[in-house]
Protein backbone atom coordinates (compact mmCIF):
# COMPACT_ATOMS: atom_id res chain seq x y z
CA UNK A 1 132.46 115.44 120.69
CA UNK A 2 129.61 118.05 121.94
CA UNK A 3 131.18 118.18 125.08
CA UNK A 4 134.57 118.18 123.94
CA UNK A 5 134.08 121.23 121.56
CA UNK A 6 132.07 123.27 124.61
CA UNK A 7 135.50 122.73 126.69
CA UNK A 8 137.26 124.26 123.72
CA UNK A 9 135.07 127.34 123.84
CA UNK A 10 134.98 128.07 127.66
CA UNK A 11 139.06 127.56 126.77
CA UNK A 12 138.76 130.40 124.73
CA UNK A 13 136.69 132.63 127.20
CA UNK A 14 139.06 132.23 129.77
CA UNK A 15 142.02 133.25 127.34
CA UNK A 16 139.97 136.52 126.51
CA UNK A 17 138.49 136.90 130.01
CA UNK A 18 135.87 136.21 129.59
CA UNK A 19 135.58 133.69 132.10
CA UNK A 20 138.69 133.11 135.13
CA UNK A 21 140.22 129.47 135.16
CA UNK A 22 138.16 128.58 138.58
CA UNK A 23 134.78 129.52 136.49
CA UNK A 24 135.96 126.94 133.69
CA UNK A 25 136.96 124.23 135.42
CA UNK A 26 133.44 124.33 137.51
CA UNK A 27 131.90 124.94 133.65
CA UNK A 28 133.88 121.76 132.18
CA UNK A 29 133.23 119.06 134.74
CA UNK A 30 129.61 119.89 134.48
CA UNK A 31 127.18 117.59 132.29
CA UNK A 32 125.72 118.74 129.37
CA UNK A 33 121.87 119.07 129.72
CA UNK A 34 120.74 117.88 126.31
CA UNK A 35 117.28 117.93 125.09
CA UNK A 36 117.12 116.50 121.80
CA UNK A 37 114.38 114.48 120.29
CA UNK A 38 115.54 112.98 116.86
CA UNK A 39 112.36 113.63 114.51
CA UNK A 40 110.95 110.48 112.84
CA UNK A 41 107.32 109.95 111.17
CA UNK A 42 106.32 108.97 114.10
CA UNK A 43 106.49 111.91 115.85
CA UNK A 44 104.85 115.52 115.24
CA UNK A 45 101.60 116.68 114.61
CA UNK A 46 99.08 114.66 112.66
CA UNK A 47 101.36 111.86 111.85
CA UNK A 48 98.30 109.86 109.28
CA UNK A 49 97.07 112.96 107.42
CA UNK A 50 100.84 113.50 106.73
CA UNK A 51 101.42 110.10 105.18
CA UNK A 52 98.42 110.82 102.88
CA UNK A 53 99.47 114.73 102.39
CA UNK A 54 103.10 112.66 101.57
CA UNK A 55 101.41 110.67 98.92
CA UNK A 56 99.75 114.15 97.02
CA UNK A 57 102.75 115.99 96.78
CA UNK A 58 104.93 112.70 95.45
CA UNK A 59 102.10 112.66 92.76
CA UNK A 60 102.14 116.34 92.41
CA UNK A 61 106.19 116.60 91.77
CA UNK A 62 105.58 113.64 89.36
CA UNK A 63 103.39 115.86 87.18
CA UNK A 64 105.61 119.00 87.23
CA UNK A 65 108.88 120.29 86.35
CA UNK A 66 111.53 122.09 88.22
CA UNK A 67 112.63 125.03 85.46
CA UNK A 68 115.76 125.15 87.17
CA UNK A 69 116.33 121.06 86.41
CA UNK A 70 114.82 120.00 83.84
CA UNK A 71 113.42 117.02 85.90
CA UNK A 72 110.24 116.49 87.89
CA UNK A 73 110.46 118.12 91.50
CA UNK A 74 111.89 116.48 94.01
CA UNK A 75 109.49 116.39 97.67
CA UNK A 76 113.32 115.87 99.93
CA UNK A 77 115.88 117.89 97.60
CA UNK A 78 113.55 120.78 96.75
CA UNK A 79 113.24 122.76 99.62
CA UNK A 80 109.02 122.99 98.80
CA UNK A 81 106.87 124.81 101.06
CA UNK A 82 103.55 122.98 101.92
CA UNK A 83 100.88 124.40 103.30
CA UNK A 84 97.93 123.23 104.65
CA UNK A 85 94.58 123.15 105.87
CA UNK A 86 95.13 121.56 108.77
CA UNK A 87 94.60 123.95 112.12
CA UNK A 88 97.19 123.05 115.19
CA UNK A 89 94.83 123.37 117.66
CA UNK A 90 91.65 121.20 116.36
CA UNK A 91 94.14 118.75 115.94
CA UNK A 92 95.17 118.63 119.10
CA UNK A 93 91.92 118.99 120.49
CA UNK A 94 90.67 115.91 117.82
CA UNK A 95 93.74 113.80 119.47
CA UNK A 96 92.74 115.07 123.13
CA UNK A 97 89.20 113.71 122.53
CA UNK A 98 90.13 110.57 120.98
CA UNK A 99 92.30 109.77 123.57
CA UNK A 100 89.65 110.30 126.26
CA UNK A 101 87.08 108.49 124.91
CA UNK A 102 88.97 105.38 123.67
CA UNK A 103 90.72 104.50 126.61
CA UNK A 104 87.15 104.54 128.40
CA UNK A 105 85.47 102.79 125.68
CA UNK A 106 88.80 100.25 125.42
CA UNK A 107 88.06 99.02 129.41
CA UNK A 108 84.55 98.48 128.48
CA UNK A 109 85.82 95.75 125.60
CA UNK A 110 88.43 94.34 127.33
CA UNK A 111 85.71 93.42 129.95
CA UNK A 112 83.66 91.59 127.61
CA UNK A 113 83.01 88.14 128.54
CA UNK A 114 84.34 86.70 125.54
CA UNK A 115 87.52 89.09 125.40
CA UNK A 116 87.99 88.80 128.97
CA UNK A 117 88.26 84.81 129.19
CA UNK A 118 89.78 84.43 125.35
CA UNK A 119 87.07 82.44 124.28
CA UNK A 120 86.43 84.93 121.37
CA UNK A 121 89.73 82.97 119.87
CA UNK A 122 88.73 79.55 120.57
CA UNK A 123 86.10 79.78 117.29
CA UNK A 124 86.51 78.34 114.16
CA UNK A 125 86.83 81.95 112.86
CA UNK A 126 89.28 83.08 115.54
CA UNK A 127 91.54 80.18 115.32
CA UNK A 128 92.39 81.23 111.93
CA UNK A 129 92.67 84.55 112.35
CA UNK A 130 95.28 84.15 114.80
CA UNK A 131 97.13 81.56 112.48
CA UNK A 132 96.77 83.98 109.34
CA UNK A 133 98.09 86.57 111.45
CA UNK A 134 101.25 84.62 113.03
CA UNK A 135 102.27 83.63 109.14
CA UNK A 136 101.83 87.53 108.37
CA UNK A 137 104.88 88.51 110.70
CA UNK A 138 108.43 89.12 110.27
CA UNK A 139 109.09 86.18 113.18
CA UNK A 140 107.17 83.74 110.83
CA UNK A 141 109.27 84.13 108.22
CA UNK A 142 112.55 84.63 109.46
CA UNK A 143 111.93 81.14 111.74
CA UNK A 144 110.77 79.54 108.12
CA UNK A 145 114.22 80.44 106.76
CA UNK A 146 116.02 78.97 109.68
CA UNK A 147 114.48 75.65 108.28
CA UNK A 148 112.09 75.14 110.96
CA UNK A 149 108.90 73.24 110.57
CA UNK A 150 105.25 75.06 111.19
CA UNK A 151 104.91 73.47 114.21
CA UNK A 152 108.21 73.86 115.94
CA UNK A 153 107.30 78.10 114.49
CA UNK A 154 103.69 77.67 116.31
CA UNK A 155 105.79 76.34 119.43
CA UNK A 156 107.81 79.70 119.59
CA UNK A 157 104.97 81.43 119.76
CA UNK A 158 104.01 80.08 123.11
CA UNK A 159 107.28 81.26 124.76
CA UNK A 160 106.75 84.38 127.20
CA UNK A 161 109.33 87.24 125.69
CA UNK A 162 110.04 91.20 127.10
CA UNK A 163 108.79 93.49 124.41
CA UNK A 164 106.57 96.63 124.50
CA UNK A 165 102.98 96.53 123.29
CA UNK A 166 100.60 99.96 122.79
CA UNK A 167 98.99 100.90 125.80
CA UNK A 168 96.21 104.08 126.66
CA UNK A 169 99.10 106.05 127.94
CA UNK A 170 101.04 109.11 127.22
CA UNK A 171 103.57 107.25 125.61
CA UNK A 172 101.09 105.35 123.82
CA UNK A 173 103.24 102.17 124.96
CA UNK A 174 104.10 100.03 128.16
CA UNK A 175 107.00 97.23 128.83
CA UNK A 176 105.54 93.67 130.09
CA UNK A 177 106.55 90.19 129.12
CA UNK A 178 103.95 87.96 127.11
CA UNK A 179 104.03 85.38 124.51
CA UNK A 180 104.33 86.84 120.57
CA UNK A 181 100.70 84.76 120.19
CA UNK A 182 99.06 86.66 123.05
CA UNK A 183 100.88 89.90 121.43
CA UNK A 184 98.47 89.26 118.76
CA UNK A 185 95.74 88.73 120.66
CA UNK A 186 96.43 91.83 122.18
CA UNK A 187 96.54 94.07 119.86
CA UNK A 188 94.29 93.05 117.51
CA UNK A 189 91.69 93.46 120.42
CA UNK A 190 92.75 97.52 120.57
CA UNK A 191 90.67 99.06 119.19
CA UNK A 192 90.58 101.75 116.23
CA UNK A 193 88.96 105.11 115.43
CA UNK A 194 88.99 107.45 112.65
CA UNK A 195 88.06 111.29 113.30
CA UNK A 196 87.81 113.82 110.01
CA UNK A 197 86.89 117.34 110.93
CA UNK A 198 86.46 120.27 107.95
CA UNK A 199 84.78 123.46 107.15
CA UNK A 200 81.85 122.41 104.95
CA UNK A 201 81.78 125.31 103.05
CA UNK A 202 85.28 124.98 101.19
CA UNK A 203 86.14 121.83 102.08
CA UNK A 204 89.39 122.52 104.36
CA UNK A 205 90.33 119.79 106.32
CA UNK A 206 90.67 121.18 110.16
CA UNK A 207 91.79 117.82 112.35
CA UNK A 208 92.60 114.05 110.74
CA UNK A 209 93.20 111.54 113.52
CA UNK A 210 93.56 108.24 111.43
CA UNK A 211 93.79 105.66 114.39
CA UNK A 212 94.59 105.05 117.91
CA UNK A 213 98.46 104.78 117.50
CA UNK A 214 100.53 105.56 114.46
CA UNK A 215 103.29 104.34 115.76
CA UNK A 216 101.80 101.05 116.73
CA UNK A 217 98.98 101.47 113.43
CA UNK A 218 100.19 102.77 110.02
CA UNK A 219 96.42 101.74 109.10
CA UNK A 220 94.58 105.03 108.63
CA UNK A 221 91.07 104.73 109.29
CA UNK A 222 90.12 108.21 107.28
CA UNK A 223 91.49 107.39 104.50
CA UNK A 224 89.24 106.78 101.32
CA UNK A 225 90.94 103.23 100.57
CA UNK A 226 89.87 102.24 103.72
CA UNK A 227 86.21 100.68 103.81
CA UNK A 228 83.60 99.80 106.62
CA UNK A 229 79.93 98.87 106.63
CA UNK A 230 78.45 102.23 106.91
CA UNK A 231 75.25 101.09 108.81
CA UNK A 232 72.49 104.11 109.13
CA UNK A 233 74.88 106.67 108.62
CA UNK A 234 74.03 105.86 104.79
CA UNK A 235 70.11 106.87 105.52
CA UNK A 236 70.29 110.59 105.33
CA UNK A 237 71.23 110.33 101.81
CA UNK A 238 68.50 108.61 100.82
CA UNK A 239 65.94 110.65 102.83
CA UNK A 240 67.45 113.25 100.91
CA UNK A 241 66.63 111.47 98.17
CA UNK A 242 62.99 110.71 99.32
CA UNK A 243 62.89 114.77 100.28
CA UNK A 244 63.53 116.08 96.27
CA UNK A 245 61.27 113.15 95.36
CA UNK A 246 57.85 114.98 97.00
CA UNK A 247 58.14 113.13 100.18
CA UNK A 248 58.10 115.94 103.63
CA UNK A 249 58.89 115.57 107.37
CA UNK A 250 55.77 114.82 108.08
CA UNK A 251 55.06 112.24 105.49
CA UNK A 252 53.42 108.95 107.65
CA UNK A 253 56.19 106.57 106.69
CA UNK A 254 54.82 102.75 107.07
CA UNK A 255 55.84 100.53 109.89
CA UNK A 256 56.75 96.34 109.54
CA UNK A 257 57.11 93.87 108.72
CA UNK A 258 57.98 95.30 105.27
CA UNK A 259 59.45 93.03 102.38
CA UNK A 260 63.71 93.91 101.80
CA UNK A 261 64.56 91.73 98.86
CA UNK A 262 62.69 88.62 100.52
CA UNK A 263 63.61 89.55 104.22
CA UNK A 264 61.25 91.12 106.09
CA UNK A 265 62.20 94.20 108.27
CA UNK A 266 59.41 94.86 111.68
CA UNK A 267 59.39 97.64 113.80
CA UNK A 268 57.13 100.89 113.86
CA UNK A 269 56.61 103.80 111.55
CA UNK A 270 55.71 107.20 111.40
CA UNK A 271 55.99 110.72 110.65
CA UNK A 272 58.88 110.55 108.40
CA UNK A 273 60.97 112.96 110.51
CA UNK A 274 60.49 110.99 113.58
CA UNK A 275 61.66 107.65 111.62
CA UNK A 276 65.31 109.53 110.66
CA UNK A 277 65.38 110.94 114.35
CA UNK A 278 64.75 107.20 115.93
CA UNK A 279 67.05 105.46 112.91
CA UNK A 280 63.60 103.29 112.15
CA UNK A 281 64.47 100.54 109.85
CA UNK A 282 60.95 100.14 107.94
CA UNK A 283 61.05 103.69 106.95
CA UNK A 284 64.30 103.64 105.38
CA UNK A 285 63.34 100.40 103.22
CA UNK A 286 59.90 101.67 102.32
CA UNK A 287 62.18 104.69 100.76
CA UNK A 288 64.43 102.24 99.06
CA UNK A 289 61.22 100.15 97.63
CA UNK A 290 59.36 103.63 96.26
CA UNK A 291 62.54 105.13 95.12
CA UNK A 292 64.81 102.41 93.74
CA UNK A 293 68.36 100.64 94.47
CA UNK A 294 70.02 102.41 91.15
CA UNK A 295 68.69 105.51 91.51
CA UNK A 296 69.92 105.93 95.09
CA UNK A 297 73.16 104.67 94.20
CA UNK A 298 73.24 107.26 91.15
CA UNK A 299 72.42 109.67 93.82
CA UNK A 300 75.08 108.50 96.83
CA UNK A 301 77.63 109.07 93.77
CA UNK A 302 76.22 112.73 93.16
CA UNK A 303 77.20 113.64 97.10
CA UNK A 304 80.53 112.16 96.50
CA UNK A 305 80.55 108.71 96.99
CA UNK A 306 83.23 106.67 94.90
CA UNK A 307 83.79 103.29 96.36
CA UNK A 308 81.34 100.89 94.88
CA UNK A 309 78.48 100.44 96.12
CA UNK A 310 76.43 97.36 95.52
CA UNK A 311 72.89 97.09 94.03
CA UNK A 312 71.05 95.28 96.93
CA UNK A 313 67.80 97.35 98.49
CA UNK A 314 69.69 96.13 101.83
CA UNK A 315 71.52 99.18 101.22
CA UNK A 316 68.88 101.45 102.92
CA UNK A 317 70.25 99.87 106.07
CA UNK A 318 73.94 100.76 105.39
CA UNK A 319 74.91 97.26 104.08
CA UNK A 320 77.75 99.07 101.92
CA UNK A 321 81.68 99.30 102.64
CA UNK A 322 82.41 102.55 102.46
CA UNK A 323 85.29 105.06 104.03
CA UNK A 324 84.59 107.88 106.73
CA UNK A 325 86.52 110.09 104.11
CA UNK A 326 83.82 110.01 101.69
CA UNK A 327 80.58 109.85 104.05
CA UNK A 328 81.84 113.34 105.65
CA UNK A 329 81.70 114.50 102.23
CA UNK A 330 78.57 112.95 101.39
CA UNK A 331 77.11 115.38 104.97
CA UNK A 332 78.63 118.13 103.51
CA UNK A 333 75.50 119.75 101.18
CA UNK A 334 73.75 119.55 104.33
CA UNK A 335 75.65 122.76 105.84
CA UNK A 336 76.58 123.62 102.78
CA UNK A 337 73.39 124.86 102.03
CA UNK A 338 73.45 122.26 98.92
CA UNK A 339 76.64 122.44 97.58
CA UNK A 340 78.64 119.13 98.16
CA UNK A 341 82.24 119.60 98.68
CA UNK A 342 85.36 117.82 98.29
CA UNK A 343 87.57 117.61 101.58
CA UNK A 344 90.77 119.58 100.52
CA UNK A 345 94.25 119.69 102.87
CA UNK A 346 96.66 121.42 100.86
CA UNK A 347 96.41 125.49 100.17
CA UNK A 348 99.13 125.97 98.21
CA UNK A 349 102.95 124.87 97.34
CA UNK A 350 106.09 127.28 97.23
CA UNK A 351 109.31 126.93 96.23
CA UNK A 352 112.49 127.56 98.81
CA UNK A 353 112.40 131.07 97.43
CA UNK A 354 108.51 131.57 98.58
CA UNK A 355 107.38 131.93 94.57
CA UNK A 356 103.88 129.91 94.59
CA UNK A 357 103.87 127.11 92.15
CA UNK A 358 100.44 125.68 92.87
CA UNK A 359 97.15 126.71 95.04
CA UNK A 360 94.54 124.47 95.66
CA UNK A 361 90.46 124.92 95.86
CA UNK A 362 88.43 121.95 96.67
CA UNK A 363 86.08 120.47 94.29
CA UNK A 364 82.50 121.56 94.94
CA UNK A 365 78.72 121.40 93.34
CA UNK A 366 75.17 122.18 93.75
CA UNK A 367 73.85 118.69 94.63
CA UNK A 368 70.36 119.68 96.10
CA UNK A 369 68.45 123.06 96.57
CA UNK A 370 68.72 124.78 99.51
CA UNK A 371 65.68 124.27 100.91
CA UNK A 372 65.92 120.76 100.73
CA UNK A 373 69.57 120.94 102.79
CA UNK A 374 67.36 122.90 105.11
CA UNK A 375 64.82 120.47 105.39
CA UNK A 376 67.18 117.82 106.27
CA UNK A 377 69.22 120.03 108.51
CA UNK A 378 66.12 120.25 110.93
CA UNK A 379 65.51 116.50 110.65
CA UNK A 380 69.23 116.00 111.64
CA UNK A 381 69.09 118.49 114.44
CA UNK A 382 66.08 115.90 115.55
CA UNK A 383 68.51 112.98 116.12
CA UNK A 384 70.35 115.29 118.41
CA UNK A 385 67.44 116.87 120.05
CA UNK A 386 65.14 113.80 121.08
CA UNK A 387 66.67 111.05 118.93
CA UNK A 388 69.83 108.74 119.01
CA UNK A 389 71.86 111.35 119.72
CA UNK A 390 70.03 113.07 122.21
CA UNK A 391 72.97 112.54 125.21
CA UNK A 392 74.75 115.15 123.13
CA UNK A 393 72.37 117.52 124.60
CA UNK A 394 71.91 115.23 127.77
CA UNK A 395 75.02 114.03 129.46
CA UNK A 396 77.25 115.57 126.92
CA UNK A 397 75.60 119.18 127.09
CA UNK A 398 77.20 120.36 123.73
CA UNK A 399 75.74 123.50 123.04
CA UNK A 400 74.52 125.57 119.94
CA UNK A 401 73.15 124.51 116.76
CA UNK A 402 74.26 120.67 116.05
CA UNK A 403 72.83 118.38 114.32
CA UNK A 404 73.52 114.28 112.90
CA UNK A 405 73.10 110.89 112.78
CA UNK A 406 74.51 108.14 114.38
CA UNK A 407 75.50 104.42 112.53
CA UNK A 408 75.59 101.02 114.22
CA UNK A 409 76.72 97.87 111.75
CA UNK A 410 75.54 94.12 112.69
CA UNK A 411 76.48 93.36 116.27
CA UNK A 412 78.26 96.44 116.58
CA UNK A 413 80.94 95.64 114.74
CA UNK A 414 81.50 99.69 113.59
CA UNK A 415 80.38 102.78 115.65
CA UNK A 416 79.67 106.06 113.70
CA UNK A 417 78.82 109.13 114.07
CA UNK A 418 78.29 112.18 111.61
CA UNK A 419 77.58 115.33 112.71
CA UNK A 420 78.12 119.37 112.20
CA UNK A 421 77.50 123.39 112.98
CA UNK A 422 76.76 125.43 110.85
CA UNK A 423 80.86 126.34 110.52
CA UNK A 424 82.33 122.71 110.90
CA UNK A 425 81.55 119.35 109.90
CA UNK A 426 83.00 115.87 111.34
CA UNK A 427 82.83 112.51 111.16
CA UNK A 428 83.97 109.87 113.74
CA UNK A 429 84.23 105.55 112.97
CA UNK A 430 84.80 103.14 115.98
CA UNK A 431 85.74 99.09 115.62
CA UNK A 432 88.40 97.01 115.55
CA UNK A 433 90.44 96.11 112.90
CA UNK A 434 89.12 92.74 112.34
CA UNK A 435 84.99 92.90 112.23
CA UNK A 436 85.44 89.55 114.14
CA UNK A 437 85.50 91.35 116.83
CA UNK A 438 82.60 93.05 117.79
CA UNK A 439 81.48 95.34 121.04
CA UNK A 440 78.23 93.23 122.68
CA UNK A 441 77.11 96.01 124.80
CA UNK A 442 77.05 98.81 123.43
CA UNK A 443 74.00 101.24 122.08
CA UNK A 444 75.81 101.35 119.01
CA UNK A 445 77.15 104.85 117.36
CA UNK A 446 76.08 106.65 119.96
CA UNK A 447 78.17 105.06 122.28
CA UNK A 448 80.98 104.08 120.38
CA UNK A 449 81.79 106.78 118.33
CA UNK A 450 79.54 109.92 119.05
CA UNK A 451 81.84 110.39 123.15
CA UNK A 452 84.81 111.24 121.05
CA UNK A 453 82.85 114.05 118.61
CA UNK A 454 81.30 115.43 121.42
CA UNK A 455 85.14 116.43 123.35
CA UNK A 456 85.87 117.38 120.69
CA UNK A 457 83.12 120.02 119.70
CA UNK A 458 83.14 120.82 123.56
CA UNK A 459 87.05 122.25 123.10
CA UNK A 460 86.32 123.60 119.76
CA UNK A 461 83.63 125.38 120.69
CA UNK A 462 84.83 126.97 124.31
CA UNK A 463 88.03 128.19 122.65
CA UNK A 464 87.01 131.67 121.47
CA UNK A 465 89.88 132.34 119.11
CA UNK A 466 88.96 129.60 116.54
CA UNK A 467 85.44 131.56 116.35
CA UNK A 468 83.56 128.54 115.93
């Protein structure tokens, strides 16, 4: 029809000479050079932050009225304008550093003894995993209402098909042929991030990268629904609590074996700066023992912390689920000078006319003085300086002032990493999907996660016109 229609026209031309009859008959045998790329969610920028930006205007249209209507807006019929937070080119540079480090950190896995001969999957545990996950897909079920029986499904399985599966590519996919079971294997071995960036003064959300694929991985690892141990990440918020409670950087913190809840905890002490810088475990339950399980949990829910968190003193050590959306909040008084702020990603809402129906300001609140976010400041800027973190200022050579704290779970099941300037704050997580699966050598949050904030402060800070 496209073509068809341009014939038409260079018709026309030549009837108002525009064009001779030689000229159009060269024109009309000619192919046309389409470029077209039909939009889906899959495509665009920040494909996982707009899923959850989807979700806030839906609710937002549910609580107002269109004058014109009568009814509650409409997010598709309504022409609204939606702006937000989000800046183009810390996304892009968030995506450019994700993609970096994961597909480095992805080789390391896959050469993992037990990923690298499958005997990870020949457990107890990853037998049914597998077999929960086979009765979770749309072949499973389709099979099942053919009439056939479990086995004669599990059978199917086992026969080699074409299909595509994700890959560390530019197209984020590759063709090969492979049984639907090892295509579970597969991909439940990829695995995931999560990278939140925002200005921790009003809470605008600069960069949102909620996974490795969202075309492959709806799951978005930001998200505040979505929960992982937090491992030492969690400390800083209760050295913060220790700090308003009389207790200094250079309070001698005691070393182990020191009683958790009947489990002892070993390892050294010291001044109590050193013990956040080095992520000492004894430290951080002495804190937990002097100070108390409710009362830090009263206080975690001060700095913004809404998932539950449960009343063990094992908690100290980052025992609690809880998402990356909330622990970058829970950072935030610490450049924020004391004032804890809510991440925000929508400015404001027009109609198709431009007439602004709603602005937005993120939620924010005086949590702790300001010399106490100081004071915690400089013992952050000690993980980076000679602590956990130090290969930001090693191998990584990130410059200015930074400062953090890096998270490691049991067997390094998650990788975090928390850190901020004095202008922007961000938080990266690192696992798989399923905890079952878990990196062996690894130092942890420094390793797994902290590579992907550090390209990504690197091309936030060299690019001059974001004035970072």
């Amino acid at each position: 029809a496209a073509m068809a229609r341009r014939n038409t026209v260079l018709e026309q031309m030549v009837r108002n000479e525009f064009l001779s009859e030689e000229e159009a008959k060269a024109l009309k045998i000619a192919p046309i050079a389409l470029k077209y790329l039909k939009l889906d969610e899959n495509a665009g920028i920040a494909p996982y932050f707009r899923e959850v930006l989807r979700d806030e205007i839906k609710n937002w249209c549910k609580e107002n009225e269109n004058p014109k209507t009568g009814e509650p807006y409409d997010i598709y019929k309504d022409g609204l304008k939606i702006f937000t937070t989000i800046n183009p080119k810390m996304q892009e540079y968030a995506e450019v550093a994700v993609y970096r480090h994961m597909q480095n950190l992805q080789k390391v896995f896959n050469s993992q003894y037990n990923i690298k001969d499958g005997s990870v999957w020949k457990t107890k545990d990853g037998k049914a995993i597998l077999d929960n996950a086979m009765k979770q897909t749309d072949r499973w079920r389709n099979l099942k209402e053919d009439g056939l029986t479990d086995d004669e499904i599990r059978q199917s399985f086992l026969e080699p098909v074409k299909m595509k599966v994700f890959a560390w590519n530019a197209n984020r996919e590759t063709d090969t042929t492979m049984s639907p079971l090892d295509s579970i294997r597969y991909h439940k071995q990829i695995m995931q991030i999560g990278l939140l960036a925002m200005d921790p003064l009003n809470g605008d959300v600069k960069a949102w990268v909620g996974g490795s694929s969202f075309k492959r991985y709806k799951y978005d690892h930001v998200n505040i629904k979505t929960k992982r141990q937090v491992g030492s990440t969690f400390k800083p918020l209760l050295y913060t609590l220790g700090v308003m409670n009389g207790y200094t950087p250079e309070t001698n913190m005691p070393g182990g074996p020191i009683d958790m809840g009947g489990k002892m905890i070993d390892g050294n002490g010291g001044p109590m700066a050193i013990c956040l810088a080095f992520s000492k475990n004894p430290a951080a339950v002495h804190l937990i023992n002097q100070l108390g399980v409710q009362r830090t949990i009263d206080f975690a829910k001060q700095c913004g912390i809404v998932n539950e968190i449960p009343p063990y003193p094992s908690i100290a050590l980052g025992s609690a689920d809880l998402s990356l959306f909330e622990m970058v909040q829970s950072f935030s008084m610490f450049p924020g000078r004391g004032f804890n702020v809510k991440p925000n990603f929508i400015s404001r809402i027009e109609d198709r006319n431009g007439n602004v129906l709603a602005s937005f300001r993120a939620e924010t609140k005086e949590v702790i003085s300001k010399s106490e976010a100081f004071i915690m400041t400089k013992m952050l800027q000690g993980v980076v300086d000679f602590g956990t973190g130090r290969a930001l200022r090693g191998g990584y050579a990130v410059p200015g002032q930074i400062a953090g704290k890096t998270g490691t779970t049991n067997d390094n099941a998650d990788g975090w990493f928390i850190g901020f300037s004095p202008q922007l704050l961000s938080g990266v997580w690192v696992g798989c999907d399923d905890p079952f699966l878990r990196m062996l050598y690894t130092a942890g949050g420094s390793q797994m996660a902290m590579p992907a904030w550090a390209y990504f402060y690197q091309q936030v800070f060299n690019d001059k016109s974001l004035n970072i």
